[in-house]
C-alpha atoms as a PDB file:
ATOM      1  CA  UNK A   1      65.063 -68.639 -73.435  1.00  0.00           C
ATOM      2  CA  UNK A   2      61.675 -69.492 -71.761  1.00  0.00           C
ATOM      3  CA  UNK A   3      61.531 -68.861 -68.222  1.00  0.00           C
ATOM      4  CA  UNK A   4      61.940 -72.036 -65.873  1.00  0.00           C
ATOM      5  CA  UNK A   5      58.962 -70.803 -63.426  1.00  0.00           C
ATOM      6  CA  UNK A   6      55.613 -69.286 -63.984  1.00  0.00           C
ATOM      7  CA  UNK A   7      55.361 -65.427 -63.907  1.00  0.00           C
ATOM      8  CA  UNK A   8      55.207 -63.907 -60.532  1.00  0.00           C
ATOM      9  CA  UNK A   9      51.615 -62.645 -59.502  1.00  0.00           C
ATOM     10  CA  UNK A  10      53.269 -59.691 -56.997  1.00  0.00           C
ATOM     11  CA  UNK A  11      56.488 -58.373 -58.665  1.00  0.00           C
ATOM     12  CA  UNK A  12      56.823 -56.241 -55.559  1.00  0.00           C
ATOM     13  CA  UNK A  13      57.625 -59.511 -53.331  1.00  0.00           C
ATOM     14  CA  UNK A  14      60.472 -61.910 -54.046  1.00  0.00           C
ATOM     15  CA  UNK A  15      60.049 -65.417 -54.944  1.00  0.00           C
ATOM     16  CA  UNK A  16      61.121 -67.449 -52.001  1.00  0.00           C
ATOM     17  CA  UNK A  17      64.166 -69.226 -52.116  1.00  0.00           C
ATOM     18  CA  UNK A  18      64.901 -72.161 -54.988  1.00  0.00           C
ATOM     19  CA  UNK A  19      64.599 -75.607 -53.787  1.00  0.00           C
ATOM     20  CA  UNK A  20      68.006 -77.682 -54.149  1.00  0.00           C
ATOM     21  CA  UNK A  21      66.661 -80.014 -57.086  1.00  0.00           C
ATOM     22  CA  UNK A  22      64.923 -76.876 -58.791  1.00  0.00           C
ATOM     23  CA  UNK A  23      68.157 -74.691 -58.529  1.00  0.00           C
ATOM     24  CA  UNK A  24      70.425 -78.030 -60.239  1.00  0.00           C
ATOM     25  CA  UNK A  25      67.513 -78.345 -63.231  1.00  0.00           C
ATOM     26  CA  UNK A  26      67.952 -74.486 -63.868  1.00  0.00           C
ATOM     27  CA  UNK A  27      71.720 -75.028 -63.820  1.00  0.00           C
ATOM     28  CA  UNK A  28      72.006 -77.958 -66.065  1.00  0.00           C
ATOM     29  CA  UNK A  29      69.462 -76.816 -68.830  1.00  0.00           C
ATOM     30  CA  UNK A  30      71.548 -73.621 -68.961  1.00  0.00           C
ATOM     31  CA  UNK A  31      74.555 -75.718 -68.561  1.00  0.00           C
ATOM     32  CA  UNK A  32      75.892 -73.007 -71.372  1.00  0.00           C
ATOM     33  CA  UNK A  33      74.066 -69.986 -71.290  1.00  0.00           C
ATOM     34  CA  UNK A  34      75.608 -67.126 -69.831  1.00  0.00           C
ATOM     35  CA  UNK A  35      73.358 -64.436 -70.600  1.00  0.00           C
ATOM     36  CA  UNK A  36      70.855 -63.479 -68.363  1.00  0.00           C
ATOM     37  CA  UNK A  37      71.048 -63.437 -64.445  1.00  0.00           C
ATOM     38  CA  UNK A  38      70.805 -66.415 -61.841  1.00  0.00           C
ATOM     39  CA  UNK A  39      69.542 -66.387 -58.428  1.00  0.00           C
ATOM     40  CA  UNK A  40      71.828 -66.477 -54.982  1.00  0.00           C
ATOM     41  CA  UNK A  41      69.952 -70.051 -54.000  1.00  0.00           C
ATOM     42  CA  UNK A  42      70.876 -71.451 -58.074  1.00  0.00           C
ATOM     43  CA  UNK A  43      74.014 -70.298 -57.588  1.00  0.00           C
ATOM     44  CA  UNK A  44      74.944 -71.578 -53.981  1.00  0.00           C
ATOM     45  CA  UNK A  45      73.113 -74.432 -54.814  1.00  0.00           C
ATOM     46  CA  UNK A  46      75.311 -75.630 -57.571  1.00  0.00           C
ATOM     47  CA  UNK A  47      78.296 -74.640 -55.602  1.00  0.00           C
ATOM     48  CA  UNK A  48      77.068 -77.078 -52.973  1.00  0.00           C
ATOM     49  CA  UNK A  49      76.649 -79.716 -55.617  1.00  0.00           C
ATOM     50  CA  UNK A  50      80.148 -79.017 -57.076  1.00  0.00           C
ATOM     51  CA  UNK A  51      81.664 -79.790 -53.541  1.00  0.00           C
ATOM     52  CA  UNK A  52      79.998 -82.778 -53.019  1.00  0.00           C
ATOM     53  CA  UNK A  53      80.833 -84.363 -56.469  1.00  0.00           C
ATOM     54  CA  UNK A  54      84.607 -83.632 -55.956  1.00  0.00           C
ATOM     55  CA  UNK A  55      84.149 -85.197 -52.349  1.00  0.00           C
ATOM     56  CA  UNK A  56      82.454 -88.037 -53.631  1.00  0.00           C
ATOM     57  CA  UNK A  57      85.187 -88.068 -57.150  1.00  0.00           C
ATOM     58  CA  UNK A  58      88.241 -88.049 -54.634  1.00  0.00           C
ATOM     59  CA  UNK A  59      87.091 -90.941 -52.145  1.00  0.00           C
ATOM     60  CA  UNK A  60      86.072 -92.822 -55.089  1.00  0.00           C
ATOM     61  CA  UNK A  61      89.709 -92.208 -56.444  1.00  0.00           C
ATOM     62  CA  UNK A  62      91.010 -92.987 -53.075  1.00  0.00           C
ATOM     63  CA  UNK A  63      89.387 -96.332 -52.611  1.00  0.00           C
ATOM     64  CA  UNK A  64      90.061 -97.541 -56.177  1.00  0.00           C
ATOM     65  CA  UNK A  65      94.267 -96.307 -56.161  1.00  0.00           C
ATOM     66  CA  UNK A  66      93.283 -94.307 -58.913  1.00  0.00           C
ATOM     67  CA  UNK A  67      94.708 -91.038 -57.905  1.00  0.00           C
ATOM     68  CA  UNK A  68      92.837 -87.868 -58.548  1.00  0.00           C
ATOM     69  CA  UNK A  69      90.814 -89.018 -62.427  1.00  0.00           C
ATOM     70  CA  UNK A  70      87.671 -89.175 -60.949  1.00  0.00           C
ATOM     71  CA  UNK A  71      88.092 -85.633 -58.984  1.00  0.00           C
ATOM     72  CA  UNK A  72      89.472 -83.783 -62.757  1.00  0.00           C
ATOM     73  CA  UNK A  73      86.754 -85.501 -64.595  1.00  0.00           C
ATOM     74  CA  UNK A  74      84.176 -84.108 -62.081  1.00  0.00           C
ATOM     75  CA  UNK A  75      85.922 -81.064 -62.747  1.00  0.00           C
ATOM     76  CA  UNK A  76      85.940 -80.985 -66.330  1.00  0.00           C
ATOM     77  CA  UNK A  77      82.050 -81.951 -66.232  1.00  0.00           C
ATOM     78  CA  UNK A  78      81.091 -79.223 -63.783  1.00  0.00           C
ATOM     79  CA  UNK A  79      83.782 -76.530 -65.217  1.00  0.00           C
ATOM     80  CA  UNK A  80      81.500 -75.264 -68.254  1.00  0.00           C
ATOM     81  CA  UNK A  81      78.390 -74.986 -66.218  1.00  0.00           C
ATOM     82  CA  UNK A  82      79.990 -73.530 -63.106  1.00  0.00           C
ATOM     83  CA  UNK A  83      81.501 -70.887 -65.520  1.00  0.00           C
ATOM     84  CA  UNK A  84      77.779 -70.165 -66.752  1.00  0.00           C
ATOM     85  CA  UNK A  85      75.642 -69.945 -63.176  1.00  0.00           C
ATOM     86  CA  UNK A  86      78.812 -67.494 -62.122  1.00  0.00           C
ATOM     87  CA  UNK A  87      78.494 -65.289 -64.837  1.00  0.00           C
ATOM     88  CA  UNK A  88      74.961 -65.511 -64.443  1.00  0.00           C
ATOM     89  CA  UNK A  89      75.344 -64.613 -60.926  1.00  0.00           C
ATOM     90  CA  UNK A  90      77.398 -62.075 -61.122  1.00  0.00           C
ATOM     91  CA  UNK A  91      74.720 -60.069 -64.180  1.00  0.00           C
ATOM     92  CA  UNK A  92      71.874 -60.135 -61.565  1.00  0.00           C
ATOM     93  CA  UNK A  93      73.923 -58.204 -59.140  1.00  0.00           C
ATOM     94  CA  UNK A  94      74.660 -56.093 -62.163  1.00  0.00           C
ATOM     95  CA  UNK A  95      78.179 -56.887 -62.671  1.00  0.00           C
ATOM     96  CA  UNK A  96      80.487 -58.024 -65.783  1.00  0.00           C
ATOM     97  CA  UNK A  97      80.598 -61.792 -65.423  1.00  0.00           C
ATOM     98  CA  UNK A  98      84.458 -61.057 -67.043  1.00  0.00           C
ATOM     99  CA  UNK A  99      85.340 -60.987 -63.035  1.00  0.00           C
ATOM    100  CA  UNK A 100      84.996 -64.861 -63.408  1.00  0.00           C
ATOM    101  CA  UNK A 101      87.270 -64.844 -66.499  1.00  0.00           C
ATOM    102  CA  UNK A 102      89.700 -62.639 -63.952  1.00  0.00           C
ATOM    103  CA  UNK A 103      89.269 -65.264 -61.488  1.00  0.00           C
ATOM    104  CA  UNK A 104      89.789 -68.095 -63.305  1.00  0.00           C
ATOM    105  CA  UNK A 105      93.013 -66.712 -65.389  1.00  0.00           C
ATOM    106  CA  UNK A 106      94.572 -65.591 -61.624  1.00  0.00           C
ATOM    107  CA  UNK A 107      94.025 -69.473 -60.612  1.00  0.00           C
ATOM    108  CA  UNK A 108      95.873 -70.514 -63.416  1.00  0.00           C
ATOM    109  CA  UNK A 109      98.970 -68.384 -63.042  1.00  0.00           C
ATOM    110  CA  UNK A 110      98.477 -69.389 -59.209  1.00  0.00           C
ATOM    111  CA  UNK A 111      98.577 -72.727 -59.658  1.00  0.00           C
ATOM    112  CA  UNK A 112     101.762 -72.690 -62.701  1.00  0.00           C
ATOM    113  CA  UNK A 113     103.487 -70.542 -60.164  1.00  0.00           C
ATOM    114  CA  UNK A 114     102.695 -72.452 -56.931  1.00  0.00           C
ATOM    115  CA  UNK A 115     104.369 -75.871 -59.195  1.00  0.00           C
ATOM    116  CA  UNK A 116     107.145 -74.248 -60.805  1.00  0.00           C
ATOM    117  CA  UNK A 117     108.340 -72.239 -57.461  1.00  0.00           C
ATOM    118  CA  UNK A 118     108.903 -75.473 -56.258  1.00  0.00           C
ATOM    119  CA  UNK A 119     111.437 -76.151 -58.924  1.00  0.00           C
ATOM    120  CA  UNK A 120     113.092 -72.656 -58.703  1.00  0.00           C
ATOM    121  CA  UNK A 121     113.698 -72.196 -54.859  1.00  0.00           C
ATOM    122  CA  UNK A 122     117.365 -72.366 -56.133  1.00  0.00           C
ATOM    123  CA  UNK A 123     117.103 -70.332 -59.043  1.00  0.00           C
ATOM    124  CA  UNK A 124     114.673 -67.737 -57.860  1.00  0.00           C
ATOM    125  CA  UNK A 125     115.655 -64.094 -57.530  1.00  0.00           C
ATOM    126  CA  UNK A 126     113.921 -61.142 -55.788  1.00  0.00           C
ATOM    127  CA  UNK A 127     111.928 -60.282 -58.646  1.00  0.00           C
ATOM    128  CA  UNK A 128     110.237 -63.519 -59.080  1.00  0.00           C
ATOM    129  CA  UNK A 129     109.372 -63.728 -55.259  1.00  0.00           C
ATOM    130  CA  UNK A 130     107.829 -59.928 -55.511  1.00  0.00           C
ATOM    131  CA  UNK A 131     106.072 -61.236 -58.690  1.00  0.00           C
ATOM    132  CA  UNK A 132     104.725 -64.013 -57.610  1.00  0.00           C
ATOM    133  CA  UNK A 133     103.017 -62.522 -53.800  1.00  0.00           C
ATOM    134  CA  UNK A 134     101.682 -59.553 -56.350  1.00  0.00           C
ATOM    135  CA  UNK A 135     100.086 -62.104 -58.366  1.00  0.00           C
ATOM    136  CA  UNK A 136      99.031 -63.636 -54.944  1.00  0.00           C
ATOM    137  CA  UNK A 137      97.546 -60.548 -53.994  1.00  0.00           C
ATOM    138  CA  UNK A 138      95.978 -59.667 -56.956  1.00  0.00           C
ATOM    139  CA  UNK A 139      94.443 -63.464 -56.764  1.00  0.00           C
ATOM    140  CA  UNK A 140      92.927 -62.561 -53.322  1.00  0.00           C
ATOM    141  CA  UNK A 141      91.704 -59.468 -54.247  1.00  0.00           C
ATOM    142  CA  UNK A 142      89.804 -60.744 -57.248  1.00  0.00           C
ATOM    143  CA  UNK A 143      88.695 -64.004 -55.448  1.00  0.00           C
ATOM    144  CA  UNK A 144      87.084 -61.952 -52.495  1.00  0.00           C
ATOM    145  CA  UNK A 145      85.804 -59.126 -54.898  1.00  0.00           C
ATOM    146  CA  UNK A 146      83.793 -62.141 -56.290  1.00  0.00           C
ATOM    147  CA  UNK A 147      82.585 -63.806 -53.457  1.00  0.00           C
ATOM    148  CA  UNK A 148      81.299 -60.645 -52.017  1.00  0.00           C
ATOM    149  CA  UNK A 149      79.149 -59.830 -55.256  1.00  0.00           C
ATOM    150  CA  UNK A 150      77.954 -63.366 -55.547  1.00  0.00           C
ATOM    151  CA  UNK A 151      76.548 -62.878 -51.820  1.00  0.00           C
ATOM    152  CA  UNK A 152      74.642 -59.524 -52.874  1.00  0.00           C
ATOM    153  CA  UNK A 153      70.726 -59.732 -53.264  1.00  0.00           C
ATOM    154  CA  UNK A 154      68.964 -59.060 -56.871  1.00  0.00           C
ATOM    155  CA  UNK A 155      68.944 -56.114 -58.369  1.00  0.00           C
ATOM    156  CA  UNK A 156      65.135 -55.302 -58.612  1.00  0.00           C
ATOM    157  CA  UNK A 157      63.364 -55.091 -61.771  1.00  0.00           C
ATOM    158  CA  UNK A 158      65.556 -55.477 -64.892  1.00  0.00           C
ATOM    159  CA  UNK A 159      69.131 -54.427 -65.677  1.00  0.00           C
ATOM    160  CA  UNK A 160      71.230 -54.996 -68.500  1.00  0.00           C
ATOM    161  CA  UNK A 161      71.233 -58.329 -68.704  1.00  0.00           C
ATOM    162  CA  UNK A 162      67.333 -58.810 -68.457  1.00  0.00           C
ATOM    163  CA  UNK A 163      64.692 -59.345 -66.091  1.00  0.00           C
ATOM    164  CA  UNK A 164      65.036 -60.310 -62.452  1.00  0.00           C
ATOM    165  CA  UNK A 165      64.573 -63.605 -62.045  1.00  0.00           C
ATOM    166  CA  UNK A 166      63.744 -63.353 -57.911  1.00  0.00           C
ATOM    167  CA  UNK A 167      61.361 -60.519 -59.013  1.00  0.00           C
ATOM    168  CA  UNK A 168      59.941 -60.536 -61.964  1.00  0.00           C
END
């Protein structure tokens, strides 16, 4: 891959901070590309898109009675790409971006659990309730394990998964 922005003249000083529209380009022309690392400002810049398009999805769906489409189409749109800037984020702190495959497998048993608990209040037994707050836990735990390494600056100079793009 080519590098979005021009080489900078004094490694030794960051880059300052991506602009909203330059942070979206980066995101969509590596809509699929998770090697390499991403920037804090590409990633929280996408995130911020994300939750707009979702706000914007579910009023649309509100006005029009059409439920929640428009939201799970935004979803399924952003869903590849949000996959790609996190893993992306998570290789410039110098992490495994498998902590978003963690994530996003803990969500899924979160959300199958949340539905069908509703369905076995009757039925459940002690084991299922201990199950389902370790799973909880576990969820929490790997959610704010994320979030904390998606705050953390650049790793200067390169790591494993290539040149920094803040410094380089």
């Amino acid at each position: 891959m080519e590098p979005i922005q021009a080489q900078n003249p004094n490694p030794s000083q960051p880059r300052p901070m991506l602009e909203f529209g330059e942070a979206i380009r980066i995101c969509w022309k590596k809509f699929s590309d998770f090697t390499g690392r991403a920037r804090r400002s590409e990633y929280w810049w996408w995130c911020l898109l994300c939750v707009i398009i979702n706000m914007v999805a579910s009023f649309i769906g509100k006005i029009l009675s059409l439920g929640n489409i428009f939201t799970m189409i935004a979803c399924l749109i952003l869903f590849i790409p949000g996959l790609a800037v996190g893993t992306r984020r998570l290789h410039d702190t110098g992490r495994s971006g498998w902590w978003i495959v963690a994530e996003g497998v803990l969500t899924v048993i979160m959300w199958i659990m949340a539905y069908s608990v509703k369905s076995m209040v009757y039925y459940s037994s002690a084991i299922w309730i201990i199950f389902y707050y370790i799973v909880l836990l576990l969820f929490l735990f790997v959610y704010i394990v994320v979030l904390y390494f998606s705050v953390l600056d650049s790793h200067k100079g390169e790591n494993q998964y290539g040149p920094s793009p803040k410094y380089q």
